[in-house]
N, C-alpha and C. Protein backbone atom coordinates (compact mmCIF):
# COMPACT_ATOMS: atom_id res chain seq x y z
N UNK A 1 24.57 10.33 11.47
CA UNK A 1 23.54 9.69 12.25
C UNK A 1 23.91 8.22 12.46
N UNK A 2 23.85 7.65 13.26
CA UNK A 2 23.97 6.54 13.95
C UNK A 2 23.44 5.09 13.63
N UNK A 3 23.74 4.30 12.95
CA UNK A 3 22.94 3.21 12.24
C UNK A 3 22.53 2.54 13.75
N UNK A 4 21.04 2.39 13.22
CA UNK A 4 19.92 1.18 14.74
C UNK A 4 20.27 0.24 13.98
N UNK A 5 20.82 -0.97 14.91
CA UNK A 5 20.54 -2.39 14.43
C UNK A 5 19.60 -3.27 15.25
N UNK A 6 18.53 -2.74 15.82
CA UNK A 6 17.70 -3.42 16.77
C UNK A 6 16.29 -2.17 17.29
N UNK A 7 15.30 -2.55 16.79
CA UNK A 7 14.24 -1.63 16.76
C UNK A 7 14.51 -1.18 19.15
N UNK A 8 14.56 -1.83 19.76
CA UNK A 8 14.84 -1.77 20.45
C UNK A 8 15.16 -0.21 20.99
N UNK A 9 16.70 0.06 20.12
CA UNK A 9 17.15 1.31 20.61
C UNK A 9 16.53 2.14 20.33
N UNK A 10 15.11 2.04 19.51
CA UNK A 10 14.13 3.13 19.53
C UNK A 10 13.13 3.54 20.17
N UNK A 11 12.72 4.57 20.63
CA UNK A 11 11.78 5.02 21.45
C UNK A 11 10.28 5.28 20.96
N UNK A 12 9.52 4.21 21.04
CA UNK A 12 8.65 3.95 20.15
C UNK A 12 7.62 5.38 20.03
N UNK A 13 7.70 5.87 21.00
CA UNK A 13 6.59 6.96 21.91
C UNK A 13 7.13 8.44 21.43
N UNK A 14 8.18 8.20 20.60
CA UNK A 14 8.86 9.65 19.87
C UNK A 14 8.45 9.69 18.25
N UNK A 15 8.37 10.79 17.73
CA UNK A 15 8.48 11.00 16.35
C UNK A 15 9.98 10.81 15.47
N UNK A 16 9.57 10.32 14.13
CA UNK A 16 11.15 10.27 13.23
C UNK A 16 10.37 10.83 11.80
N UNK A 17 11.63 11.08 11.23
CA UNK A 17 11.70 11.04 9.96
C UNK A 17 12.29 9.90 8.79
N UNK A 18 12.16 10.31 7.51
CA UNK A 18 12.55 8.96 6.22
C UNK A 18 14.20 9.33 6.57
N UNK A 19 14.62 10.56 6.90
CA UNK A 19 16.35 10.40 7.01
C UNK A 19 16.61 9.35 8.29
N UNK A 20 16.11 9.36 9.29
CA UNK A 20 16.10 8.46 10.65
C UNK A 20 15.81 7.20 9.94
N UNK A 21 14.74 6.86 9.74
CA UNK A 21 14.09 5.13 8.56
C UNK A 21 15.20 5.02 7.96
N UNK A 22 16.20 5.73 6.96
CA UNK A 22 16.92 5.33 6.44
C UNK A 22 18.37 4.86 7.04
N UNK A 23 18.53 4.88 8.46
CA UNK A 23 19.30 4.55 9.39
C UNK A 23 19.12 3.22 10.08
N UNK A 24 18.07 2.51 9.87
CA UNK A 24 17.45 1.44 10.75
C UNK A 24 17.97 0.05 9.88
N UNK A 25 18.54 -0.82 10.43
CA UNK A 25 19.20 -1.94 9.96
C UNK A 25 18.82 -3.10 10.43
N UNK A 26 17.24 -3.24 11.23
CA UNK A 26 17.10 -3.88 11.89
C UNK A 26 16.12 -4.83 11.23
N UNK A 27 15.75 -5.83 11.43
CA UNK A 27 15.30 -7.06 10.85
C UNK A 27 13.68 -6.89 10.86
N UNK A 28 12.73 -6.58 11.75
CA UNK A 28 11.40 -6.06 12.19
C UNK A 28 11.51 -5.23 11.08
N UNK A 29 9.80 -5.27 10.16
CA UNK A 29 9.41 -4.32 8.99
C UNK A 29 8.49 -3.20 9.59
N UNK A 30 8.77 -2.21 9.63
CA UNK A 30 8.05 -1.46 10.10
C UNK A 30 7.89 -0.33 9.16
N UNK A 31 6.84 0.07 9.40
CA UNK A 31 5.95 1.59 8.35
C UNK A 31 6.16 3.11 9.62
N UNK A 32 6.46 3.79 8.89
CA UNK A 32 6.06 5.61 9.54
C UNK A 32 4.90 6.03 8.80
N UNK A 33 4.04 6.24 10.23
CA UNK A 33 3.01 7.04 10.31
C UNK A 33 2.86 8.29 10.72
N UNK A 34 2.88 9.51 9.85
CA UNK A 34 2.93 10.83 10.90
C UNK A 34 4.12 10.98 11.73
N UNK A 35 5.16 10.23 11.39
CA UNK A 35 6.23 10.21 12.31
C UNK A 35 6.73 9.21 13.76
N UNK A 36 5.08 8.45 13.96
CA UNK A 36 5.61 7.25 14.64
C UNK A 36 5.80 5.92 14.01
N UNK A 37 6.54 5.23 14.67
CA UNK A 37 6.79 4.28 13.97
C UNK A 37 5.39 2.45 14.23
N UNK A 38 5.41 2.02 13.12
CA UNK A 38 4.31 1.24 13.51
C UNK A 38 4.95 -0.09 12.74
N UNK A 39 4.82 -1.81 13.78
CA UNK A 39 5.44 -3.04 13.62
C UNK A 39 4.58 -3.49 12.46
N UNK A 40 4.98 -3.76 11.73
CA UNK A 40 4.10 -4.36 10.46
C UNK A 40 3.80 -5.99 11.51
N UNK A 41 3.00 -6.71 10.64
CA UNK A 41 2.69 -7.95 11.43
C UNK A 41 3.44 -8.82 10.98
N UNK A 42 3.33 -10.16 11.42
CA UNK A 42 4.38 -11.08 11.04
C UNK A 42 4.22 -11.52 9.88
N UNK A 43 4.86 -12.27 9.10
CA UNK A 43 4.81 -12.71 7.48
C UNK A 43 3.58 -12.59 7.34
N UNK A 44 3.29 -12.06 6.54
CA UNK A 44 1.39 -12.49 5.91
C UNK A 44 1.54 -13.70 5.67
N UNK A 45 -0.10 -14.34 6.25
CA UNK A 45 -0.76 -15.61 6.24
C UNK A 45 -0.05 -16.20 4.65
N UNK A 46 -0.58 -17.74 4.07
CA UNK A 46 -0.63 -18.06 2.22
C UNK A 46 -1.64 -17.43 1.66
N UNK A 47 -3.13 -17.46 2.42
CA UNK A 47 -3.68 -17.09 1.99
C UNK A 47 -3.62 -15.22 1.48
N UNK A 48 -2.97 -14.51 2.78
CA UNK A 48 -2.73 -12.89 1.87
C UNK A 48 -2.04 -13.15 1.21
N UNK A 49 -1.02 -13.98 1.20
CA UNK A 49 -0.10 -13.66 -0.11
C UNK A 49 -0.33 -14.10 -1.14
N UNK A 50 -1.18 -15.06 -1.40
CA UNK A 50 -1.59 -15.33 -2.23
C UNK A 50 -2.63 -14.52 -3.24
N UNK A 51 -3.35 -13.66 -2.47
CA UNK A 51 -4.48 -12.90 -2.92
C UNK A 51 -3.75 -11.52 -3.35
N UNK A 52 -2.38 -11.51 -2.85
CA UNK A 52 -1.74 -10.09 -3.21
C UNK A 52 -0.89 -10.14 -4.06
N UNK A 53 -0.37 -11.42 -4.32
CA UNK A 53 0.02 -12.22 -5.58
C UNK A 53 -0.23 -12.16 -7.09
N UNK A 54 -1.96 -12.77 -6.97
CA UNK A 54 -2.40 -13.01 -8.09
C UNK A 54 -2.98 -11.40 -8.46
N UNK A 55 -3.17 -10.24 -7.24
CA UNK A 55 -4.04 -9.35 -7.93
C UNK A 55 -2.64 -8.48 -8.79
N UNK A 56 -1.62 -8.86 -7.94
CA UNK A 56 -0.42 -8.15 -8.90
C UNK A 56 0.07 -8.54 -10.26
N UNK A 57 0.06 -10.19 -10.31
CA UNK A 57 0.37 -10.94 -11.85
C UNK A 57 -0.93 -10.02 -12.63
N UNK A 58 -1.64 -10.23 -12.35
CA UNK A 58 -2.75 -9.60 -13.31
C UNK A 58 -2.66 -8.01 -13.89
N UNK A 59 -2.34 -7.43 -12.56
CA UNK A 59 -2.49 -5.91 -13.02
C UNK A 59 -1.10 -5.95 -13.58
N UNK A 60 -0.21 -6.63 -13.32
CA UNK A 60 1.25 -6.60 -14.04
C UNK A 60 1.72 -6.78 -15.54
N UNK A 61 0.67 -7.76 -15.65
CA UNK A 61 0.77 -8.40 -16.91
C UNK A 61 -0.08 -7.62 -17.76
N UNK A 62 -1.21 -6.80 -17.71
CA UNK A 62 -2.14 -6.10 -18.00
C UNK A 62 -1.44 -4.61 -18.06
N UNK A 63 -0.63 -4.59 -17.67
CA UNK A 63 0.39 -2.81 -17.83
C UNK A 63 1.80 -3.30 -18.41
N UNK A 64 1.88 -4.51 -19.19
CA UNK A 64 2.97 -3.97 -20.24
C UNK A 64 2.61 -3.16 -20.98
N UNK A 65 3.93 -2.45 -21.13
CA UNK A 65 3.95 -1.49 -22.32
C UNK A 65 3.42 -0.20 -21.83
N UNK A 66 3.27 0.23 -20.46
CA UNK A 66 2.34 1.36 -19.89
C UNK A 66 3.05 2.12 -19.24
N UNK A 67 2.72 3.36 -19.13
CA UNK A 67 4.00 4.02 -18.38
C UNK A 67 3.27 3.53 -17.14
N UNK A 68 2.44 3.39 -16.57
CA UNK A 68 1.82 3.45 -15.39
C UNK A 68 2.68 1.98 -14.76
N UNK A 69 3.24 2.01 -13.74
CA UNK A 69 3.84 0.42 -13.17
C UNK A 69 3.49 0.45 -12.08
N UNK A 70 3.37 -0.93 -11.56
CA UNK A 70 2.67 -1.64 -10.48
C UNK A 70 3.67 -2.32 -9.80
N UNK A 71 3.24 -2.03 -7.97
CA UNK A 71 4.52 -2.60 -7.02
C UNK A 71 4.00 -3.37 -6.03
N UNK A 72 4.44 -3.88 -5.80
CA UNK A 72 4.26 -5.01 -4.50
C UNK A 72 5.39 -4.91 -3.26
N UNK A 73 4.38 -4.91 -2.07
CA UNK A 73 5.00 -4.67 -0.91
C UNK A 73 6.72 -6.17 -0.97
N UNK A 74 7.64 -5.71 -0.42
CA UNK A 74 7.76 -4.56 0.76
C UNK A 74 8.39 -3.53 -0.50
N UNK A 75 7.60 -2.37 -0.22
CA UNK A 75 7.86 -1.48 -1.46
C UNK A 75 7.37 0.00 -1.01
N UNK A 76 8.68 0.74 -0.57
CA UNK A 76 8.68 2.05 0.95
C UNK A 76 7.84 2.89 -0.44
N UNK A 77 6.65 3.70 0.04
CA UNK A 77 6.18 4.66 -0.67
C UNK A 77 5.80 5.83 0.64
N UNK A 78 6.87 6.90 0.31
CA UNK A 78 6.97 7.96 1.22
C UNK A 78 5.84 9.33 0.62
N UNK A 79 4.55 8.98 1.18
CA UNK A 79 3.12 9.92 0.87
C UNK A 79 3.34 11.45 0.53
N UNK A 80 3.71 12.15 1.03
CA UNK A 80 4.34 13.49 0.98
C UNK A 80 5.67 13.58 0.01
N UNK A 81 5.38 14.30 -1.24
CA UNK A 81 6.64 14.34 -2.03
C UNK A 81 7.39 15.43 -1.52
N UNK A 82 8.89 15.13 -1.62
CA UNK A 82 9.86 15.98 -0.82
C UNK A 82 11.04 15.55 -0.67
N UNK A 83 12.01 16.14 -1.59
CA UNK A 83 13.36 15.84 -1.94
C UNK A 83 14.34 16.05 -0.32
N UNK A 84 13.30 16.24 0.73
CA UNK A 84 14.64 16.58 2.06
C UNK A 84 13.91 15.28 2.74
N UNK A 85 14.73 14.41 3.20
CA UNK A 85 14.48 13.14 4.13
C UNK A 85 13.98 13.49 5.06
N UNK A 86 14.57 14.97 5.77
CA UNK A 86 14.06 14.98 7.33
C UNK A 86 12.54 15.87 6.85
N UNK A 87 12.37 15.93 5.98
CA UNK A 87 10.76 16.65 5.61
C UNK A 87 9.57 15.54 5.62
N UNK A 88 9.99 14.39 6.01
CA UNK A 88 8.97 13.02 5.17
C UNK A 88 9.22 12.46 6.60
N UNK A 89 7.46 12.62 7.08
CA UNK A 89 7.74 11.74 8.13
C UNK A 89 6.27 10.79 7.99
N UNK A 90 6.19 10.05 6.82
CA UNK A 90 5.40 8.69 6.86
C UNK A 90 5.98 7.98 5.79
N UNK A 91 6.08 6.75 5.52
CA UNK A 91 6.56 5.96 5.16
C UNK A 91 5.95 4.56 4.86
N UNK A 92 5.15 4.22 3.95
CA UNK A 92 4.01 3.07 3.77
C UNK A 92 4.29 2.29 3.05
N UNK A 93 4.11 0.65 3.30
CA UNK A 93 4.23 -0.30 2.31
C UNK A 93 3.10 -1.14 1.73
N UNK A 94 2.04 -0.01 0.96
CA UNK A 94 1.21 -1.23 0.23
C UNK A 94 1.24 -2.32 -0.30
N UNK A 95 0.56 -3.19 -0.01
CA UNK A 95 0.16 -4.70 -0.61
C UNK A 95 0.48 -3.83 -2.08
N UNK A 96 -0.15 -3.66 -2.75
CA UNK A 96 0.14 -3.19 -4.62
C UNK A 96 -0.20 -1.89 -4.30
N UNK A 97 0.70 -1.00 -4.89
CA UNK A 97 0.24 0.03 -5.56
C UNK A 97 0.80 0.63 -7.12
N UNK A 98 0.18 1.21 -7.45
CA UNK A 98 -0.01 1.65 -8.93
C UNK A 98 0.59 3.42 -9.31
N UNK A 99 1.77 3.60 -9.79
CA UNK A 99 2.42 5.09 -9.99
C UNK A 99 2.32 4.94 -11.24
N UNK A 100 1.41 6.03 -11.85
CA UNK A 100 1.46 6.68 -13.50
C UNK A 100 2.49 7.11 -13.95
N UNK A 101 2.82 8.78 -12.47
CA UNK A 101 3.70 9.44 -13.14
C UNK A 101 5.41 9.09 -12.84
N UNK A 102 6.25 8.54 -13.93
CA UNK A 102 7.69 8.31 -13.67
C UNK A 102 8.23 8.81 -12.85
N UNK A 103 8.04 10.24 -12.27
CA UNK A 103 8.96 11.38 -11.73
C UNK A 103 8.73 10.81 -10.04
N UNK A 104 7.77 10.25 -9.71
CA UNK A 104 7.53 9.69 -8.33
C UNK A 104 8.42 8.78 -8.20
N UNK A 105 8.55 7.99 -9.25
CA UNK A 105 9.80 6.82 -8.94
C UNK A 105 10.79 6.85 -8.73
N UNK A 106 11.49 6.80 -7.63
CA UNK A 106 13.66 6.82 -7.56
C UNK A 106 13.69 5.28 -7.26
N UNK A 107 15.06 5.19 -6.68
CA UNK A 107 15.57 4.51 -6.78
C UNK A 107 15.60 3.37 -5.37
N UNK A 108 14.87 4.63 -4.67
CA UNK A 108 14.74 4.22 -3.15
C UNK A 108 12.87 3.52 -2.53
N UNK A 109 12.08 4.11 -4.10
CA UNK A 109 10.64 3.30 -4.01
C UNK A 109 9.80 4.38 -4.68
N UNK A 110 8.74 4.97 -4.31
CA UNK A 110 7.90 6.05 -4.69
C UNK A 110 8.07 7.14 -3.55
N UNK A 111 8.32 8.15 -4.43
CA UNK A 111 8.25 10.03 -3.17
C UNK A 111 7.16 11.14 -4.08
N UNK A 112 5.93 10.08 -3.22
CA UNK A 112 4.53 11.03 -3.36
C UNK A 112 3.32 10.15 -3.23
N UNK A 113 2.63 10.68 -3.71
CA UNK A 113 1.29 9.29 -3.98
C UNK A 113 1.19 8.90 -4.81
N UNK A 114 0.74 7.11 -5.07
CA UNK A 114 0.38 6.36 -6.08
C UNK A 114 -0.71 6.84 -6.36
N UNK A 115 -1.18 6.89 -7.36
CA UNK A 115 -2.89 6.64 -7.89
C UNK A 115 -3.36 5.64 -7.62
N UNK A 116 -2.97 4.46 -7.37
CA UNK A 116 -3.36 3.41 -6.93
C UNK A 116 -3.14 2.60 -5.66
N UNK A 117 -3.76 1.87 -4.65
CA UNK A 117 -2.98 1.15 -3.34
C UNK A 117 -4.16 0.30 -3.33
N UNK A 118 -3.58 -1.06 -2.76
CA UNK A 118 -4.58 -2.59 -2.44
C UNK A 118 -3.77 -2.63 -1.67
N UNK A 119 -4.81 -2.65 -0.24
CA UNK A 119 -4.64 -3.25 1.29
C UNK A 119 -4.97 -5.07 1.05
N UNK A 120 -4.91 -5.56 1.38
CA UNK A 120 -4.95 -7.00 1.67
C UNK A 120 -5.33 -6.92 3.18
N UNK A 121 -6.25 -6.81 4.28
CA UNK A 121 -6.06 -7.21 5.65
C UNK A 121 -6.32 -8.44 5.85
N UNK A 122 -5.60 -8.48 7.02
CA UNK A 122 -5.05 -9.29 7.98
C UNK A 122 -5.51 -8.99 9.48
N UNK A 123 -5.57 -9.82 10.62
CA UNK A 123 -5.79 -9.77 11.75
C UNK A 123 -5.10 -8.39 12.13
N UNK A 124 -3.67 -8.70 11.94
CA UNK A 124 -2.96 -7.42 12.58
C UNK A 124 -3.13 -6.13 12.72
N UNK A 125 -3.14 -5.99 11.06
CA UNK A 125 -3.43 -4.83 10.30
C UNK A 125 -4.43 -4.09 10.05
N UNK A 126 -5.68 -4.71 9.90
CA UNK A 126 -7.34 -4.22 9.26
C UNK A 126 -7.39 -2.99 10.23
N UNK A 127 -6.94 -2.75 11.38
CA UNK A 127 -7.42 -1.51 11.84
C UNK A 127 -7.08 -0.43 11.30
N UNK A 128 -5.18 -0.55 11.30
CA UNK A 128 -4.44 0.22 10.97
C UNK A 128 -4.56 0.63 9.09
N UNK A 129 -4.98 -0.25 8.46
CA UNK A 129 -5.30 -0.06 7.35
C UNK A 129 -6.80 1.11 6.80
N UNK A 130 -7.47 0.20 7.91
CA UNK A 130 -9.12 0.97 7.92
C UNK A 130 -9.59 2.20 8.63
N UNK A 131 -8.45 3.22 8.87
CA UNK A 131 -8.34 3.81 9.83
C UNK A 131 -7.42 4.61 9.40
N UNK A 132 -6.02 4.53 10.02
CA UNK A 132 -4.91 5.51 9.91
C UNK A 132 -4.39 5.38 8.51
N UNK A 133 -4.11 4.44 7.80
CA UNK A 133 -3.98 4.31 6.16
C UNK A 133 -4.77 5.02 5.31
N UNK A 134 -5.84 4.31 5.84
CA UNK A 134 -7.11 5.26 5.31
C UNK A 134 -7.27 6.47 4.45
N UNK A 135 -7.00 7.13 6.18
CA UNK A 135 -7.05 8.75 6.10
C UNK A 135 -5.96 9.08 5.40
N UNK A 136 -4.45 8.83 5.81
CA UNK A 136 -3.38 9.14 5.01
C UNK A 136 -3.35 9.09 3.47
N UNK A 137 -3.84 7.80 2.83
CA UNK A 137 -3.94 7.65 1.47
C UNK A 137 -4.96 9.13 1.09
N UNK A 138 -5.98 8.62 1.98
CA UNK A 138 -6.90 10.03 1.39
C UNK A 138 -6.32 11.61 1.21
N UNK A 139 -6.00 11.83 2.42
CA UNK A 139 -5.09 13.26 2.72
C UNK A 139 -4.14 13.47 1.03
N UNK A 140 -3.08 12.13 1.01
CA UNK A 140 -2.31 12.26 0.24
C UNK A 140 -2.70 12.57 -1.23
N UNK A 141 -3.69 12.01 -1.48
CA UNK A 141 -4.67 12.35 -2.58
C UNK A 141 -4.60 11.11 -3.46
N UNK A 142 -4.34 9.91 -3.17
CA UNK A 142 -4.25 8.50 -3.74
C UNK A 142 -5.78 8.24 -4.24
N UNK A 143 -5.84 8.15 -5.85
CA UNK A 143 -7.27 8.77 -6.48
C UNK A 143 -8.22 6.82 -5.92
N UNK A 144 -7.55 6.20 -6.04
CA UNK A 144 -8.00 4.54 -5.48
C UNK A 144 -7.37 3.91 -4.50
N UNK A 145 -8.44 3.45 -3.90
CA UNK A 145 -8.03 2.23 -2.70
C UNK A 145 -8.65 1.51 -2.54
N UNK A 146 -8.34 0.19 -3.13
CA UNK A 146 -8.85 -1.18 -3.03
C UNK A 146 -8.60 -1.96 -1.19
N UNK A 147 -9.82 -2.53 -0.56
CA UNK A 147 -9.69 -2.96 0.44
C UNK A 147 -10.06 -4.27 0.50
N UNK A 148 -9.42 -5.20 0.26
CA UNK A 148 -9.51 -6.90 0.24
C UNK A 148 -10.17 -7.91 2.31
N UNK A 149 -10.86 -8.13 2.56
CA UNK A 149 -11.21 -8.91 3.21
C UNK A 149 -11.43 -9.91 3.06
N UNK A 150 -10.09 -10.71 3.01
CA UNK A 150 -9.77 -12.18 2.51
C UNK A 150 -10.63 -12.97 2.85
N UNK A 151 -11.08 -13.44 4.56
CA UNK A 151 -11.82 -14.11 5.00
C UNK A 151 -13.16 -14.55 4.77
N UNK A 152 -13.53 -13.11 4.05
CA UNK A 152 -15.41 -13.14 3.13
C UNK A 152 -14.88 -13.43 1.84
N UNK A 153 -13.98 -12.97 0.87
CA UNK A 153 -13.77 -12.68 -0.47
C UNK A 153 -14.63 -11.34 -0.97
N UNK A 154 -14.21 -10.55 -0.04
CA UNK A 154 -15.13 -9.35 -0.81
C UNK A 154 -13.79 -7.97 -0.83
N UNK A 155 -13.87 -7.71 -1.78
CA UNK A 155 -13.21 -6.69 -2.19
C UNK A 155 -14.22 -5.25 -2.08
N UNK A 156 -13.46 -4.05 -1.42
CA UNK A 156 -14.05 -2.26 -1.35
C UNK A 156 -13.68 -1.75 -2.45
N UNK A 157 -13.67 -1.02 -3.16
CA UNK A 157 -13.17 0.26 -3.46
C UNK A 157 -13.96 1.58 -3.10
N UNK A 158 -12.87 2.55 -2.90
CA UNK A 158 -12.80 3.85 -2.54
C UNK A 158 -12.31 4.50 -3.83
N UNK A 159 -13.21 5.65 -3.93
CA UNK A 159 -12.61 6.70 -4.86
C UNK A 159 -12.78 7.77 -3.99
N UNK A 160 -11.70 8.75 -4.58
CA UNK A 160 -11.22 10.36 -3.79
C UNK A 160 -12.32 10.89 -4.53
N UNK A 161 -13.11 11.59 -3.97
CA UNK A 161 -14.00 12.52 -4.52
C UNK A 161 -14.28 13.57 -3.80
N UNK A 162 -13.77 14.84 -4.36
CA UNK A 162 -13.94 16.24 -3.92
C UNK A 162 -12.52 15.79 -2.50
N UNK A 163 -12.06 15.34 -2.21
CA UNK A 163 -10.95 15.11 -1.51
C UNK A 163 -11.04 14.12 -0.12
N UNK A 164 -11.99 13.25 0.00
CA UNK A 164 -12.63 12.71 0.66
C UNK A 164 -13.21 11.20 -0.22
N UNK A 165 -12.75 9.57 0.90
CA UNK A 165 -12.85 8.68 -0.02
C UNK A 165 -14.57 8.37 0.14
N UNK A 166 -14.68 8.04 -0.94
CA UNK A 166 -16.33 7.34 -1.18
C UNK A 166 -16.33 6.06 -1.55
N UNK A 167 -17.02 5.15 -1.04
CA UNK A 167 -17.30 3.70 -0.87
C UNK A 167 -17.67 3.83 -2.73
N UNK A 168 -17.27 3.36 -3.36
CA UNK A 168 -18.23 3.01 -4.93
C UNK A 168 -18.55 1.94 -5.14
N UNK A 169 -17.79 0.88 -4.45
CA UNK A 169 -19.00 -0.47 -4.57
C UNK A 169 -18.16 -1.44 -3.77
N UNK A 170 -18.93 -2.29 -3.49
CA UNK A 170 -18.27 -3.94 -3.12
C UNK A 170 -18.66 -4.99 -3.68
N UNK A 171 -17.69 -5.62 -3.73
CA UNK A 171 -17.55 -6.89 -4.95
C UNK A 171 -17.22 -8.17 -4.27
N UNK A 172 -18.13 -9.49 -4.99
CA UNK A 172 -17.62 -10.87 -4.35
C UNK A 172 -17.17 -11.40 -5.35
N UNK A 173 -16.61 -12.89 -5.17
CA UNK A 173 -15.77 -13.49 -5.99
C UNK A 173 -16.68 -13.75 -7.32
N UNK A 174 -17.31 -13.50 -7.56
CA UNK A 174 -17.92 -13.37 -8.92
C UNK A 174 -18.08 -12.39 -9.45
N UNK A 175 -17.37 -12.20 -9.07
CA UNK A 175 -17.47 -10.30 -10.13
C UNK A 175 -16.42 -10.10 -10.55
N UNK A 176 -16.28 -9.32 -11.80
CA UNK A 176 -15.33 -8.72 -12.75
C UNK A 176 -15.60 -6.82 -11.79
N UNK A 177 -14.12 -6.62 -11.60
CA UNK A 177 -13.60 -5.34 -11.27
C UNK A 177 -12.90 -4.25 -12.18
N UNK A 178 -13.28 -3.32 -12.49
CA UNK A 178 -12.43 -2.47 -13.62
C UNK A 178 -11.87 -0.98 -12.89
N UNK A 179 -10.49 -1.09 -12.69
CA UNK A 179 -9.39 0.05 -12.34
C UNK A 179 -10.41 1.13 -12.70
N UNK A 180 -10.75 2.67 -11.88
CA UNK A 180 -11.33 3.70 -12.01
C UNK A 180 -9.96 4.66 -13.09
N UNK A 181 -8.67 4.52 -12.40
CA UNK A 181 -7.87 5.31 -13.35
C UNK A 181 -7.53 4.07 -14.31
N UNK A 182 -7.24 3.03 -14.77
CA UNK A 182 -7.26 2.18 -15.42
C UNK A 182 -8.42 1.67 -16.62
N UNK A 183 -9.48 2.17 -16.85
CA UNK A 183 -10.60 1.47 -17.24
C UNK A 183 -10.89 0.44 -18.44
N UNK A 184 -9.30 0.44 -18.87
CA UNK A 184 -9.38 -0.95 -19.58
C UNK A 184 -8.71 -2.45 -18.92
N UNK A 185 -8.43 -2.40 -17.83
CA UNK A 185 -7.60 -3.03 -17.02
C UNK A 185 -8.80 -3.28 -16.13
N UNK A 186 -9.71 -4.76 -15.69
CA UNK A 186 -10.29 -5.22 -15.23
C UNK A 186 -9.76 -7.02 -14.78
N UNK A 187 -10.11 -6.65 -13.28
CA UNK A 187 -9.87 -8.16 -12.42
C UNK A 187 -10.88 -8.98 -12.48
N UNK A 188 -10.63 -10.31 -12.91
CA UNK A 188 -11.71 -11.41 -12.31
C UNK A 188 -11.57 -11.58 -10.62
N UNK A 189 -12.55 -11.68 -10.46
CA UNK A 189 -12.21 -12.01 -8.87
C UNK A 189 -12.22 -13.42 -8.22
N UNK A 190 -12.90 -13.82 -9.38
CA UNK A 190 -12.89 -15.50 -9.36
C UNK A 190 -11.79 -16.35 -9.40
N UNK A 191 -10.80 -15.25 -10.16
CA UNK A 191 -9.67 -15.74 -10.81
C UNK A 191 -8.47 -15.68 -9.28
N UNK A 192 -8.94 -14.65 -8.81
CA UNK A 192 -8.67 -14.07 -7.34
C UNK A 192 -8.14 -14.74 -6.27
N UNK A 193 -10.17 -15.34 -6.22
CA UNK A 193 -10.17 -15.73 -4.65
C UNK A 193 -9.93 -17.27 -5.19
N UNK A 194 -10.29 -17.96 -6.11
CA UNK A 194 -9.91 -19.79 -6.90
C UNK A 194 -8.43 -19.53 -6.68
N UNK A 195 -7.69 -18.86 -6.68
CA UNK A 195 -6.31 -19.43 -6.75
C UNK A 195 -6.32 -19.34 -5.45
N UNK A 196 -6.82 -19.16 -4.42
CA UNK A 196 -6.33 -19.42 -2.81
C UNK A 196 -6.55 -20.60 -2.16
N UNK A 197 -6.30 -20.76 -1.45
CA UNK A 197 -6.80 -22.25 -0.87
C UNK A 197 -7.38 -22.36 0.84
């Protein structure tokens, strides 16, 4: 197969697979959805990175010693587990997500679902997150999904229940947050949204 060095020579309006993604040499970060391909946005703002930052030092530092490890974008997690490349046609880079089981981990990122994912949106993104991510995380069976709306300081979570996500609460910068698969592992949010500027 043919190495792309320029998103260009791709036909945006066609389907690919993770064996095709793994051909692309081109500078533009882009995610597979269902097989199309979708432009990530430009660098995240200080402020996302900052907020995707501190929620990772925390949950990072809070899972030594755990089998469970925590990743930060750009970090390919291919939803559908499946040892054939041309079988995997989405391809996602959560702000953080959280893998229990070792056997998901290679060498190339996660091949299956995290138990865990934090969106951070952004202008670009919030649709594509609130929407087609969404559903995918859900489908995939990702048991949490944290949804950050930097601009208020209010943090979602979603839990999978019966296979379908449910709102379980929303939180402002004064609130203490505690991981649903985690439940000794709790965020300040103060600690959160104070380190942003």
């Amino acid at each position: 197969m043919a190495v792309i060095t320029d998103i260009s020579q791709l036909d945006l309006t066609k389907t690919y697979t993770y064996a095709d993604y793994l051909t692309w040499r081109f500078d533009e970060m882009v995610e597979l959805l269902r097989g199309y391909i979708y432009k990530m946005s430009p660098a995240p703002n200080t402020y996302h990175q900052r907020i995707t930052g501190s929620i990772f030092t925390e949950i990072s530092y809070k899972l030594k010693k755990n089998k469970c490890k925590v990743f930060i974008a750009p970090f390919d997690v291919r939803l559908k587990r499946s040892l054939v490349d041309k079988e995997i046609t989405t391809v996602v880079q959560p702000d953080v997500c959280i893998v229990c089981n070792p056997e998901l981990i290679d060498t190339r990122g996660c091949n299956g679902a995290p138990d865990f994912v934090l969106e951070v949106l952004s202008p670009f993104t919030s649709k594509k997150d609130l929407t087609v991510k969404y559903k995918l995380y859900e489908e995939a069976g990702v048991s949490e999904y944290w949804v950050v709306y930097p601009g208020e300081n209010i943090l979602e979570v979603y839990l999978l229940t019966n296979g379908s996500y449910v709102l379980a609460n929303k939180y402002g910068r004064e609130d203490k947050v505690k991981l649903k698969i985690l439940p000794n592992l709790e965020i300040d949010l103060m600690e959160v949204f104070d380190d942003v500027f």
